[in-house]
Protein backbone atom coordinates (compact mmCIF):
# COMPACT_ATOMS: atom_id res chain seq x y z
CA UNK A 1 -39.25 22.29 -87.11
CA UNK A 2 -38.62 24.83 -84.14
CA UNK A 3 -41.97 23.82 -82.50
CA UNK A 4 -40.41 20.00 -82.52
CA UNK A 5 -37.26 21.04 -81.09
CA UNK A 6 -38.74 22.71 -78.54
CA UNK A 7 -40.89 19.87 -77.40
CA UNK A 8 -37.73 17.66 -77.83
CA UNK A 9 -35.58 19.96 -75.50
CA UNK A 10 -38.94 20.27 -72.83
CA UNK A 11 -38.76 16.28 -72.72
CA UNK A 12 -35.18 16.55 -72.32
CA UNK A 13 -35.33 19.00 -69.28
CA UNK A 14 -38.43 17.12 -68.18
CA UNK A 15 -35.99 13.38 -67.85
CA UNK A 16 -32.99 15.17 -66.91
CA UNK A 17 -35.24 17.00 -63.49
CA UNK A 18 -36.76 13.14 -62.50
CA UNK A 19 -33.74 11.35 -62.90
CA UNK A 20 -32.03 13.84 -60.80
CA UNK A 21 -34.79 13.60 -58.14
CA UNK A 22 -34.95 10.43 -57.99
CA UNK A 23 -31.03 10.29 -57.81
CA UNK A 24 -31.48 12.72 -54.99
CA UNK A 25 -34.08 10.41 -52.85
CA UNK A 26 -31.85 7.08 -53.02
CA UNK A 27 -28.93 9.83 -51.34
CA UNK A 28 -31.05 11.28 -48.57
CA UNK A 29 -32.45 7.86 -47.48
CA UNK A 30 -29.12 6.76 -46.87
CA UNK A 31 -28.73 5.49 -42.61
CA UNK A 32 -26.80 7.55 -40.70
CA UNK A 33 -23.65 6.98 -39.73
CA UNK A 34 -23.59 5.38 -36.16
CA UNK A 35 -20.15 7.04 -35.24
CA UNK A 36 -21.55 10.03 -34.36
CA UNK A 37 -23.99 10.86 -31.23
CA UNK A 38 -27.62 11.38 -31.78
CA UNK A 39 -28.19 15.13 -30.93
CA UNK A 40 -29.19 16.19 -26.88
CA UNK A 41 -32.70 17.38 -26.88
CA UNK A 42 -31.63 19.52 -24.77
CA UNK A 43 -29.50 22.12 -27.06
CA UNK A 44 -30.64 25.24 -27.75
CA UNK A 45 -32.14 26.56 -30.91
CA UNK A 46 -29.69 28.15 -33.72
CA UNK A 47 -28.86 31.98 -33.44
CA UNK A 48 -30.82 31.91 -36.84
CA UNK A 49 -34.00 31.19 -35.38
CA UNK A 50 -33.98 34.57 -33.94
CA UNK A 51 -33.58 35.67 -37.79
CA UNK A 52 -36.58 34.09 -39.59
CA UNK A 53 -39.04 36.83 -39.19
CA UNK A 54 -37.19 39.89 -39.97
CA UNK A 55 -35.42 37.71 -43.11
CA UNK A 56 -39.29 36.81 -44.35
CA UNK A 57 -40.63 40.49 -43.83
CA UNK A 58 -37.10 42.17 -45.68
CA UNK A 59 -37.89 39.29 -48.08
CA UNK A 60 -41.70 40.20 -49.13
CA UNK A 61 -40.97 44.00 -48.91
CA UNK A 62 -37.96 43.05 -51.64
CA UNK A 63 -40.32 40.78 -54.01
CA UNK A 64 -42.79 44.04 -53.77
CA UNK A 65 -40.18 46.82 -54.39
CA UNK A 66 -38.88 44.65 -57.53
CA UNK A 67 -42.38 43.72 -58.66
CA UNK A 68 -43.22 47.27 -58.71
CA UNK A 69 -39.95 48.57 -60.49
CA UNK A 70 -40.86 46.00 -63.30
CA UNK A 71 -44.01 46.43 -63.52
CA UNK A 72 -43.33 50.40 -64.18
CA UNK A 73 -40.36 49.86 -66.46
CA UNK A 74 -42.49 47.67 -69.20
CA UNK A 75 -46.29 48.87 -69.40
């Protein structure tokens, strides 16, 4: 009986996930709105740019740290 609810409640998540992709696709192909100007190709890049690399390194170095806390904790 648990083994069937499980599968039931996999199936579940499993229609609930597509329908909301799906949902999410119609949304995003949506025209934009021709009230607003198109973008000059001319701006500059976002102050973030300058923020990818350091953010990606503190990143890994984080998922390593962690991963090797863990994997001390529980043998």
């Amino acid at each position: 009986m648990v083994n069937k609810m499980k599968t039931v409640r996999k199936i579940e998540l499993g229609f609930y996930l597509m329908v909301l992709n799906l949902w999410s696709f119609t949304l995003v192909a949506q025209d934009e709105d021709p009230g607003f100007p198109a973008e000059d190709p001319g701006t500059p890049a976002a102050p973030i740019d300058n923020w990818l690399m350091p953010m990606f390194v503190v990143g890994v170095v984080l998922v390593y740290y962690i991963y090797r806390r863990q994997s001390t904790v529980t043998p």
